[in-house]
C-alpha atoms as a PDB file:
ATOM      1  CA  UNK A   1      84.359  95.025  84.604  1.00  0.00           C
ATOM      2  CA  UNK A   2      82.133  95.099  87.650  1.00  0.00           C
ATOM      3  CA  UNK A   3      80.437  92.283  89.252  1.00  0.00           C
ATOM      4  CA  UNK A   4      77.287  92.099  87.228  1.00  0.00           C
ATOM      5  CA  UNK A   5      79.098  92.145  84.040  1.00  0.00           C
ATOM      6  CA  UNK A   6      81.713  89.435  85.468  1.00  0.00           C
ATOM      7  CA  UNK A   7      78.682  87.340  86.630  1.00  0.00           C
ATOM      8  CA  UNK A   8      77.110  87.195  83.649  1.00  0.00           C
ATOM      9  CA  UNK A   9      80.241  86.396  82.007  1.00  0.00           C
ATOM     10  CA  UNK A  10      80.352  83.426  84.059  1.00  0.00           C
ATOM     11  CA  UNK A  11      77.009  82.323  83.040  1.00  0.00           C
ATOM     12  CA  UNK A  12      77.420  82.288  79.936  1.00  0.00           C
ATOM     13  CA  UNK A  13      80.436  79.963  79.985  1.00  0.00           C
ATOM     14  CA  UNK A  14      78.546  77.554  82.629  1.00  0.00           C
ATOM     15  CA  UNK A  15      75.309  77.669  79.678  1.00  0.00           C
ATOM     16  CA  UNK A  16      78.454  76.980  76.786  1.00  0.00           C
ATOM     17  CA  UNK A  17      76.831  80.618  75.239  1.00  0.00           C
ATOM     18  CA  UNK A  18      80.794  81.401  74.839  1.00  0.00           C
ATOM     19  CA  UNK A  19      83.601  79.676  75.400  1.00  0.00           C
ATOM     20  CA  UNK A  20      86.606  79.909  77.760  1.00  0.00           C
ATOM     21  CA  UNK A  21      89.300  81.379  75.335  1.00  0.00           C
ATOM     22  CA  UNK A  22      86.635  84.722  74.697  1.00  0.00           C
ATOM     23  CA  UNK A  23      85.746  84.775  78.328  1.00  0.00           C
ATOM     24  CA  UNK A  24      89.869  85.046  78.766  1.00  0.00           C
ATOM     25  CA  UNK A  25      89.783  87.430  75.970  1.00  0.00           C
ATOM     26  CA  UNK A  26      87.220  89.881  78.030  1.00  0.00           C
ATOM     27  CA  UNK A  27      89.516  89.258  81.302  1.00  0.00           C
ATOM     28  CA  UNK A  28      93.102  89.608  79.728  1.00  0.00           C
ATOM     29  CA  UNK A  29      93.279  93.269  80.887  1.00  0.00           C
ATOM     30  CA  UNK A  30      92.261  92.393  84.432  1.00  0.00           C
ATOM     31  CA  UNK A  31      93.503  94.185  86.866  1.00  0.00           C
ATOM     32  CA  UNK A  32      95.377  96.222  84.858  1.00  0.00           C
ATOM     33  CA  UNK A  33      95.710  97.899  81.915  1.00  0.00           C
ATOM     34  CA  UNK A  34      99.361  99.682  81.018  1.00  0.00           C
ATOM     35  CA  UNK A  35      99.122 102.481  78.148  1.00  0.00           C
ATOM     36  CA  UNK A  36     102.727 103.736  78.973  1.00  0.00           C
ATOM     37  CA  UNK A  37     102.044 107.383  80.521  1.00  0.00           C
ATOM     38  CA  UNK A  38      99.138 105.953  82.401  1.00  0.00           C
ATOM     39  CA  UNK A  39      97.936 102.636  84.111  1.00  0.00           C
ATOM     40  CA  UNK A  40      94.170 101.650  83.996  1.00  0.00           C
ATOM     41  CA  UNK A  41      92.793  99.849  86.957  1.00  0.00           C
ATOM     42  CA  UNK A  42      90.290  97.907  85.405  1.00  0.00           C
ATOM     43  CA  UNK A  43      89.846  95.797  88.796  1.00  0.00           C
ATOM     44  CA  UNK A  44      88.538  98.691  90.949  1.00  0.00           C
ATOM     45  CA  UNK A  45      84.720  98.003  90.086  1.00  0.00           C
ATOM     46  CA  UNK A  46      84.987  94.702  91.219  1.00  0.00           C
ATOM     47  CA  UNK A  47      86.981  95.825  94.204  1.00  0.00           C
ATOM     48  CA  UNK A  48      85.038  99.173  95.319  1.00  0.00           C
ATOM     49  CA  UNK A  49      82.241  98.914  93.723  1.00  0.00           C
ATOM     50  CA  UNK A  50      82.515 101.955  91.343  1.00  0.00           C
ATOM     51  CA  UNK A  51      85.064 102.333  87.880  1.00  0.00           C
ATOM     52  CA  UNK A  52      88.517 104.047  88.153  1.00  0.00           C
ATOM     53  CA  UNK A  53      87.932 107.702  88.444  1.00  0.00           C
ATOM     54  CA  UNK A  54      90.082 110.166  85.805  1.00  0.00           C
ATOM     55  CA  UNK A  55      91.292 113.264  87.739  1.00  0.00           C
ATOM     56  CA  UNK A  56      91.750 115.507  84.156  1.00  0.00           C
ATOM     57  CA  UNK A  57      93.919 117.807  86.328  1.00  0.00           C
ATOM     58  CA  UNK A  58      97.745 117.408  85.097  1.00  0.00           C
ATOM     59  CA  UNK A  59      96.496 115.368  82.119  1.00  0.00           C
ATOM     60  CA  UNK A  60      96.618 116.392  78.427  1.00  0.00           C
ATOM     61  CA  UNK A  61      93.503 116.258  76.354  1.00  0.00           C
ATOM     62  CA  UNK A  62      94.838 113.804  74.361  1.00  0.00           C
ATOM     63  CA  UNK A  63      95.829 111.170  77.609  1.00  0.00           C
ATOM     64  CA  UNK A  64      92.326 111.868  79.132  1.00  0.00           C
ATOM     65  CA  UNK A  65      90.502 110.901  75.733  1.00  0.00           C
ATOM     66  CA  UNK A  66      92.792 107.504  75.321  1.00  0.00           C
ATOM     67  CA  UNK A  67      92.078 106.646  79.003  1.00  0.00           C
ATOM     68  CA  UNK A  68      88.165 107.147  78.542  1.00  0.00           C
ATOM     69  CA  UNK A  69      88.174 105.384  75.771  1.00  0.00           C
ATOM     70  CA  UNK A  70      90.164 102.646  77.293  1.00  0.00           C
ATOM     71  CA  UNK A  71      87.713 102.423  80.349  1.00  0.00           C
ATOM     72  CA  UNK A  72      83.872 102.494  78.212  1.00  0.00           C
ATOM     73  CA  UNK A  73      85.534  99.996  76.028  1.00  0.00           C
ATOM     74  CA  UNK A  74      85.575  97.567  79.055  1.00  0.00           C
ATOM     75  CA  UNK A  75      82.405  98.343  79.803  1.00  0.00           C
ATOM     76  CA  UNK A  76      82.292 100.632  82.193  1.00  0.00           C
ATOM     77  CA  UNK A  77      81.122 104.158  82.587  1.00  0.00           C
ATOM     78  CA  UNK A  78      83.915 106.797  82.417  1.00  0.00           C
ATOM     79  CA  UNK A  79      84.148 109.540  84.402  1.00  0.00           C
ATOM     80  CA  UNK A  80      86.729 112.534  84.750  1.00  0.00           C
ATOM     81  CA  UNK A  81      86.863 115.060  87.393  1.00  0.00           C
ATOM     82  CA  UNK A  82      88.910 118.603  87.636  1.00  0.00           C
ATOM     83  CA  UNK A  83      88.252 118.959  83.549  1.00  0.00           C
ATOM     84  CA  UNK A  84      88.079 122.894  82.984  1.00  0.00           C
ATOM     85  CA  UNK A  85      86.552 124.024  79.897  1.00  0.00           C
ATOM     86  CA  UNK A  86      89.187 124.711  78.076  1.00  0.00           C
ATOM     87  CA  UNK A  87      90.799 121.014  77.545  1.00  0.00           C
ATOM     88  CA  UNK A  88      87.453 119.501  77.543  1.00  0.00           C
ATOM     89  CA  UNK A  89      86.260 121.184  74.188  1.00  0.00           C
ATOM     90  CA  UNK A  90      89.346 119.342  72.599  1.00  0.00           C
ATOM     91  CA  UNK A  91      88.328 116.152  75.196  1.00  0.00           C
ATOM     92  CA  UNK A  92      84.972 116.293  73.385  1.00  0.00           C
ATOM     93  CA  UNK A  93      86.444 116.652  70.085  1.00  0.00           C
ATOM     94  CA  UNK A  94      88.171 113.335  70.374  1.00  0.00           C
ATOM     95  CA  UNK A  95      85.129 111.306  71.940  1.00  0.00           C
ATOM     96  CA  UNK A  96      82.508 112.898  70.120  1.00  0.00           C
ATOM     97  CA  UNK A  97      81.639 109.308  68.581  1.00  0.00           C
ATOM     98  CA  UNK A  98      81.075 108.017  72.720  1.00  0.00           C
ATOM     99  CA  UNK A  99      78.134 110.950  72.869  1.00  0.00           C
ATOM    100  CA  UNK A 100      80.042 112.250  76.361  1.00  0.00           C
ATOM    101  CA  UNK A 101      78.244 114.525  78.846  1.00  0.00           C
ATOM    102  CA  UNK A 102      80.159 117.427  79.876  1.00  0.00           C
ATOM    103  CA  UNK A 103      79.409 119.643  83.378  1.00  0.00           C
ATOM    104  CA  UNK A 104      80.806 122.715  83.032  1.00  0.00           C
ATOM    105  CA  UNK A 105      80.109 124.485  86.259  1.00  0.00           C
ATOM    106  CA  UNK A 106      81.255 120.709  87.757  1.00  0.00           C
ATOM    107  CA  UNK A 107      84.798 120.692  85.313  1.00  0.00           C
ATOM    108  CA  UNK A 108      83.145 116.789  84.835  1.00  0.00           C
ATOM    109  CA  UNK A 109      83.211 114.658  81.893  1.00  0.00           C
ATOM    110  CA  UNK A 110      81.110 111.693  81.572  1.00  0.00           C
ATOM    111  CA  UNK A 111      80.728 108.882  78.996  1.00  0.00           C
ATOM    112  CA  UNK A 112      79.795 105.432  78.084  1.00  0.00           C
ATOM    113  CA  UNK A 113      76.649 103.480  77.608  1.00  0.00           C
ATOM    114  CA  UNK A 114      76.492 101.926  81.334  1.00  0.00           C
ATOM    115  CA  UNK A 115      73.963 104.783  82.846  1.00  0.00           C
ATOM    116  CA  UNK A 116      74.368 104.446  86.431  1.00  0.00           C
ATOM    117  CA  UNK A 117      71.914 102.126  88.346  1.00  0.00           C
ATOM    118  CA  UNK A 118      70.258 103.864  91.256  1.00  0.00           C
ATOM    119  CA  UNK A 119      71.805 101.959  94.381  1.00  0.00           C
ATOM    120  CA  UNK A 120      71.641 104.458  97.492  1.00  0.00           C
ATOM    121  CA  UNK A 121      69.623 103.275 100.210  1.00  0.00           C
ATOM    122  CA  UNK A 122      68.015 107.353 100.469  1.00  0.00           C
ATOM    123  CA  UNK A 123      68.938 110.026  98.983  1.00  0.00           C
ATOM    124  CA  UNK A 124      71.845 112.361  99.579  1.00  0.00           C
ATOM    125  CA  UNK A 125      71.424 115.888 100.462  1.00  0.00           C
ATOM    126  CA  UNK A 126      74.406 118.754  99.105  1.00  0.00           C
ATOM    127  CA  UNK A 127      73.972 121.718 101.044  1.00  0.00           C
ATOM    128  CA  UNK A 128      75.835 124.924  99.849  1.00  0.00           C
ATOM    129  CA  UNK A 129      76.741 128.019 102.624  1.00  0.00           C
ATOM    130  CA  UNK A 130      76.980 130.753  99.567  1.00  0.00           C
ATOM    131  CA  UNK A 131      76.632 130.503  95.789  1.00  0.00           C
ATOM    132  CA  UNK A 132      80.230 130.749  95.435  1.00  0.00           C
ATOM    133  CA  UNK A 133      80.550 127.354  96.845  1.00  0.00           C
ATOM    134  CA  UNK A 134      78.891 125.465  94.423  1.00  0.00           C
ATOM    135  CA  UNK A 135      81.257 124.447  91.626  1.00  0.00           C
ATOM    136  CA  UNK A 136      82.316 122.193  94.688  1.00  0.00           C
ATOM    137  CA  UNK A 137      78.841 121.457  95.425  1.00  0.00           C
ATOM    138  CA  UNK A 138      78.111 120.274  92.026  1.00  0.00           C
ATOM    139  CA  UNK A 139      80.988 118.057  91.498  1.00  0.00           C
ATOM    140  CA  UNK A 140      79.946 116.234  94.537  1.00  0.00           C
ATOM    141  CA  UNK A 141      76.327 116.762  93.057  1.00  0.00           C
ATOM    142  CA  UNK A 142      77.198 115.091  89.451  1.00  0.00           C
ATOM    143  CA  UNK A 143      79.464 112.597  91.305  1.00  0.00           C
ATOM    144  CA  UNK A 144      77.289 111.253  93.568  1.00  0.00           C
ATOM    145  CA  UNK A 145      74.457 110.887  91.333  1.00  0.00           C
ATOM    146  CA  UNK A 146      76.928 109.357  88.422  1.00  0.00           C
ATOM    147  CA  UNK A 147      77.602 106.781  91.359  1.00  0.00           C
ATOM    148  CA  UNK A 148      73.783 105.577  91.567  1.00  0.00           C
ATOM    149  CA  UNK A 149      72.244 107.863  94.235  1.00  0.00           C
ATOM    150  CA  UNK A 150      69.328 110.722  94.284  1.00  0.00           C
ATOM    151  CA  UNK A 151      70.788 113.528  94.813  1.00  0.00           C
ATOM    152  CA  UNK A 152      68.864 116.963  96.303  1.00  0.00           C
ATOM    153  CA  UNK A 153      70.383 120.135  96.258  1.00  0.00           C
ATOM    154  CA  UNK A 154      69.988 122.859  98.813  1.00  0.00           C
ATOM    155  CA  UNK A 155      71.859 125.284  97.578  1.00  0.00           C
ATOM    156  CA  UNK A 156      72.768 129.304  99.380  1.00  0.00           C
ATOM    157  CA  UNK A 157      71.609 128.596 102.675  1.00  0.00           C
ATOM    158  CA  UNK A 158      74.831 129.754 105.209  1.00  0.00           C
ATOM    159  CA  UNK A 159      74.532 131.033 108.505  1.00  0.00           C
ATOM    160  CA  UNK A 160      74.221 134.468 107.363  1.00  0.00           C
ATOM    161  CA  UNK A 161      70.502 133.745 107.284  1.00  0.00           C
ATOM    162  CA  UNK A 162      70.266 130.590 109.146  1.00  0.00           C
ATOM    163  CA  UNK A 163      66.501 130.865 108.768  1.00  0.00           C
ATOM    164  CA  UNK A 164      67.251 129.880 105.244  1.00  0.00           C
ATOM    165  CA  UNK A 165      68.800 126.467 106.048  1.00  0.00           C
ATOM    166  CA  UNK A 166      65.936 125.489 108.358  1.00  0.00           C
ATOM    167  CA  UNK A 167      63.535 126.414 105.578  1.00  0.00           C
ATOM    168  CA  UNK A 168      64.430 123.245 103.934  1.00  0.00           C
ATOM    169  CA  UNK A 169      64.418 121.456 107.853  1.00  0.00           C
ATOM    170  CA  UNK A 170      62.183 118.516 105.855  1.00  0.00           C
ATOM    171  CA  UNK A 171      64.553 117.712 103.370  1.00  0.00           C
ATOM    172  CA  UNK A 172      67.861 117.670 105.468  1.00  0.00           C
ATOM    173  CA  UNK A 173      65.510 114.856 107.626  1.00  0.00           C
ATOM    174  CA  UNK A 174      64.595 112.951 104.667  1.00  0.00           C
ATOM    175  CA  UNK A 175      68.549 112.732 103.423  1.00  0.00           C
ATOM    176  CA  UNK A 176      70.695 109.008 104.521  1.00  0.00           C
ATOM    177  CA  UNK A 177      73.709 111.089 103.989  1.00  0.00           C
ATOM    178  CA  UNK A 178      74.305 114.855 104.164  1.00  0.00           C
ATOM    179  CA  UNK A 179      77.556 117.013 102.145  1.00  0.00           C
ATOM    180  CA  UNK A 180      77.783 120.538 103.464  1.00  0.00           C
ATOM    181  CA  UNK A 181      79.743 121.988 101.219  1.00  0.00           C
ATOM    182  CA  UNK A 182      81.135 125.989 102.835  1.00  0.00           C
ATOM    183  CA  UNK A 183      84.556 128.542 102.714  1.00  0.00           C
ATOM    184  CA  UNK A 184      84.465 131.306 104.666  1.00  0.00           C
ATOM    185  CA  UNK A 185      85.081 130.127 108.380  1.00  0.00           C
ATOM    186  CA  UNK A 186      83.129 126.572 107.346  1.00  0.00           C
ATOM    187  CA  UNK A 187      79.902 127.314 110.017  1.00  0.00           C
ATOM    188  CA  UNK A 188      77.394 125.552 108.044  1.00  0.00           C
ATOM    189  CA  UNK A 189      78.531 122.241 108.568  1.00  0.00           C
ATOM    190  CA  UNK A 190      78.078 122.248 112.441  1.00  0.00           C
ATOM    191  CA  UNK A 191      75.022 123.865 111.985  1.00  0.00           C
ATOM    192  CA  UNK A 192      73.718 120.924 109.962  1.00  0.00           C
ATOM    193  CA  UNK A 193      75.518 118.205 112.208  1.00  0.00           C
ATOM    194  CA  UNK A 194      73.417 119.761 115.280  1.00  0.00           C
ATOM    195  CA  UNK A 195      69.842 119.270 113.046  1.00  0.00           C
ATOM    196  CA  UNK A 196      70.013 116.080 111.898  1.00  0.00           C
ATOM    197  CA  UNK A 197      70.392 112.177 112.937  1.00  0.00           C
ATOM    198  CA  UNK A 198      72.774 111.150 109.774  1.00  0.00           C
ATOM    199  CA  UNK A 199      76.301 111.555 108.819  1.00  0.00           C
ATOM    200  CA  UNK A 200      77.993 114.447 107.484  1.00  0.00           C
ATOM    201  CA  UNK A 201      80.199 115.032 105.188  1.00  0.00           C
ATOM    202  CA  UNK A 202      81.748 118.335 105.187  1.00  0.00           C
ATOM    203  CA  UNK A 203      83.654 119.705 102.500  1.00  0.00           C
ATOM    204  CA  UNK A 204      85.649 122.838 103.257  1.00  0.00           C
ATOM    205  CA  UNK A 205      85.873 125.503 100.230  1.00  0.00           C
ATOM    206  CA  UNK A 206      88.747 127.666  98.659  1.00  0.00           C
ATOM    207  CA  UNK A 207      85.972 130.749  99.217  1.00  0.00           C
ATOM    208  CA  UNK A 208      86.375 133.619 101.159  1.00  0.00           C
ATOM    209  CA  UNK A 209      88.435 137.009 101.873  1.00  0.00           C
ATOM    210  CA  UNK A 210      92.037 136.766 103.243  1.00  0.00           C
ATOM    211  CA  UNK A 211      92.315 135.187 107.154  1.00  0.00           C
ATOM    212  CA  UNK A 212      90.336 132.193 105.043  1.00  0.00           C
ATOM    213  CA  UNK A 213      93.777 131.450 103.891  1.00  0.00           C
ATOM    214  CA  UNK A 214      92.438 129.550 100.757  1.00  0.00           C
ATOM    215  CA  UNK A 215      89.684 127.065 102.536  1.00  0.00           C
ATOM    216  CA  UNK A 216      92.116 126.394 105.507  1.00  0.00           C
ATOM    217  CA  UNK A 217      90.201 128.162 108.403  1.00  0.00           C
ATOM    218  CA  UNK A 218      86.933 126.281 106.692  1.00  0.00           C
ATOM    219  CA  UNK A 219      88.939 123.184 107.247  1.00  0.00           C
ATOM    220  CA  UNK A 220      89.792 123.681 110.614  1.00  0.00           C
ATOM    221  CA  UNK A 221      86.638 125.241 111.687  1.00  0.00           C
ATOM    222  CA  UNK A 222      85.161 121.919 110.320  1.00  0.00           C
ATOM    223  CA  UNK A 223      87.648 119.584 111.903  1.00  0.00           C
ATOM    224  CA  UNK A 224      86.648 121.181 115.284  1.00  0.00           C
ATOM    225  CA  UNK A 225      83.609 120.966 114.956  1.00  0.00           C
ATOM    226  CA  UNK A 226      81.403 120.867 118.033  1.00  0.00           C
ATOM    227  CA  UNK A 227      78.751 118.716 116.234  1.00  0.00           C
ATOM    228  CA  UNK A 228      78.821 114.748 116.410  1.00  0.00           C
ATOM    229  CA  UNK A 229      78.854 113.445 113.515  1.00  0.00           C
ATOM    230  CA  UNK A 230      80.629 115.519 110.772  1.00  0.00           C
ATOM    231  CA  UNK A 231      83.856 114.078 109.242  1.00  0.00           C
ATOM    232  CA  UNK A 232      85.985 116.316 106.713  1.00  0.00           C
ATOM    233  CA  UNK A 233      87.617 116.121 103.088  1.00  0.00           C
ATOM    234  CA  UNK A 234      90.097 117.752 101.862  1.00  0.00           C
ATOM    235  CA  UNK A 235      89.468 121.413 100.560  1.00  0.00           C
ATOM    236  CA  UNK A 236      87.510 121.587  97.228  1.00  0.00           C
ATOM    237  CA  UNK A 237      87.596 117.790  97.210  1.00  0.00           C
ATOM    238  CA  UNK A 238      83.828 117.796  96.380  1.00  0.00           C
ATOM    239  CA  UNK A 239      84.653 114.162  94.510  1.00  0.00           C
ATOM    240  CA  UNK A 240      86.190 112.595  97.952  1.00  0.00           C
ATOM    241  CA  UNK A 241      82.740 113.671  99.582  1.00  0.00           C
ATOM    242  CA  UNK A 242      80.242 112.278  97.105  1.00  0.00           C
ATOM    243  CA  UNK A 243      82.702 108.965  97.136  1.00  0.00           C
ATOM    244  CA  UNK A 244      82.370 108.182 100.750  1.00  0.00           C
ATOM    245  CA  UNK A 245      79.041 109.435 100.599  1.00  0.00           C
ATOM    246  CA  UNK A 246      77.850 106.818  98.209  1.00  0.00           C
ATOM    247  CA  UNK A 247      79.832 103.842 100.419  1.00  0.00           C
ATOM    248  CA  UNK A 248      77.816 104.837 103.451  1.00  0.00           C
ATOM    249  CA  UNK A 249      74.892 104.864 101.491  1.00  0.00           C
ATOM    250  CA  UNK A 250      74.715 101.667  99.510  1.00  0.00           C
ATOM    251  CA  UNK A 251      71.734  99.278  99.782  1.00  0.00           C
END
């Protein structure tokens, strides 16, 4: 339920199109919904602005598919993050009568009727340092874009060959919000924070040889980042970007 649906709910009980008991019938799950293994906040639309968000990590097939199902019958649009392809054949199996969209090199799942309307203010930019980073990049990528914004992706353009980056100098302009998404020792974001007048968000990556120590010298290279501007999410957390991206860039 999020607040377009819940306002035309309410007007069609003020024009007597339905009356009170069914409008209680579409609200009886509100806030919550309990399933036993798993508790579906129904409220958070109407809260946040977006629909609960399924992390598919942890979950079996079989609890992701009864959640989904429990979300797009409220009408909202489902979505499930950290899905690997694997599970989501059998995930697919089970909702095949929803039509869901699945994005492989994202691990997302997507389904219900209620296609995102576009509400970003601009568009947001994801910027990749290597093309090992962007299974990261993409999840922000799908998530942002399932979440009503354009979404451009600039993808391979680390510091290696920082002519590469300012190739694309027009684009990173034209963004309202910018996720760098980089492993290795995390340069790129900096790099991007010095070029342009709008946030970042940088998002540090598992990628690169040992002393990387799984994204954590990305992370910290990131956190200290001489550039104004650049605020950090955790490492791989390519869903926590495109979320805060998409507050700072409602209309």
């Amino acid at each position: 339920m999020d607040p377009t649906r819940l306002r035309e709910l309410l007007a069609q009980v003020a024009a007597g199109e339905i009356d009170a008991e069914a409008a209680v019938d579409r609200l009886r799950d509100l806030p919550f919904e309990d399933l036993g293994f798993a508790t579906i906040d129904h409220h958070r639309a109407l809260r946040r602005g977006f629909p609960e968000v399924v992390l598919g990590q942890g979950k079996t097939p079989e609890q992701i598919a009864t959640i989904v199902e429990c979300i797009v019958a409220k009408g909202s649009r489902a979505l499930v993050t950290r899905l690997v392809a694997g599970p989501a054949g059998e995930v697919l199996e089970r909702l095949e009568a929803l039509k869901p969209t699945y994005h492989e090199s994202a691990r997302i799942l997507a389904a219900g009727d209620a296609k995102p309307e576009l509400r970003g203010a601009g568009p947001i930019a994801v910027v990749t340092a290597g093309t090992a980073d962007q299974p990261v990049a993409e999840e922000a990528a799908i998530c942002a874009s399932e979440m009503g914004n354009e979404v451009h992706r600039i993808y391979d353009v680390g510091v290696a060959g920082i002519h590469r980056v300012l190739h694309h100098r027009d684009m990173l302009d034209d963004a309202r919000v910018l996720i760098v998404v980089a492993g290795m020792e995390g340069a790129l974001a900096s790099v991007v924070g010095g070029l342009v007048a709008r946030p970042v968000i940088a998002v540090p990556t598992s990628v690169g040889y040992g002393a990387a120590f799984g994204g954590v010298t990305a992370l910290l290279g990131m956190l200290t980042s001489c550039a104004a501007g650049v605020t950090v999410v955790n490492i791989d957390n390519g869903f926590g970007a495109a979320y805060a991206a998409s507050l700072m860039n409602r209309i």
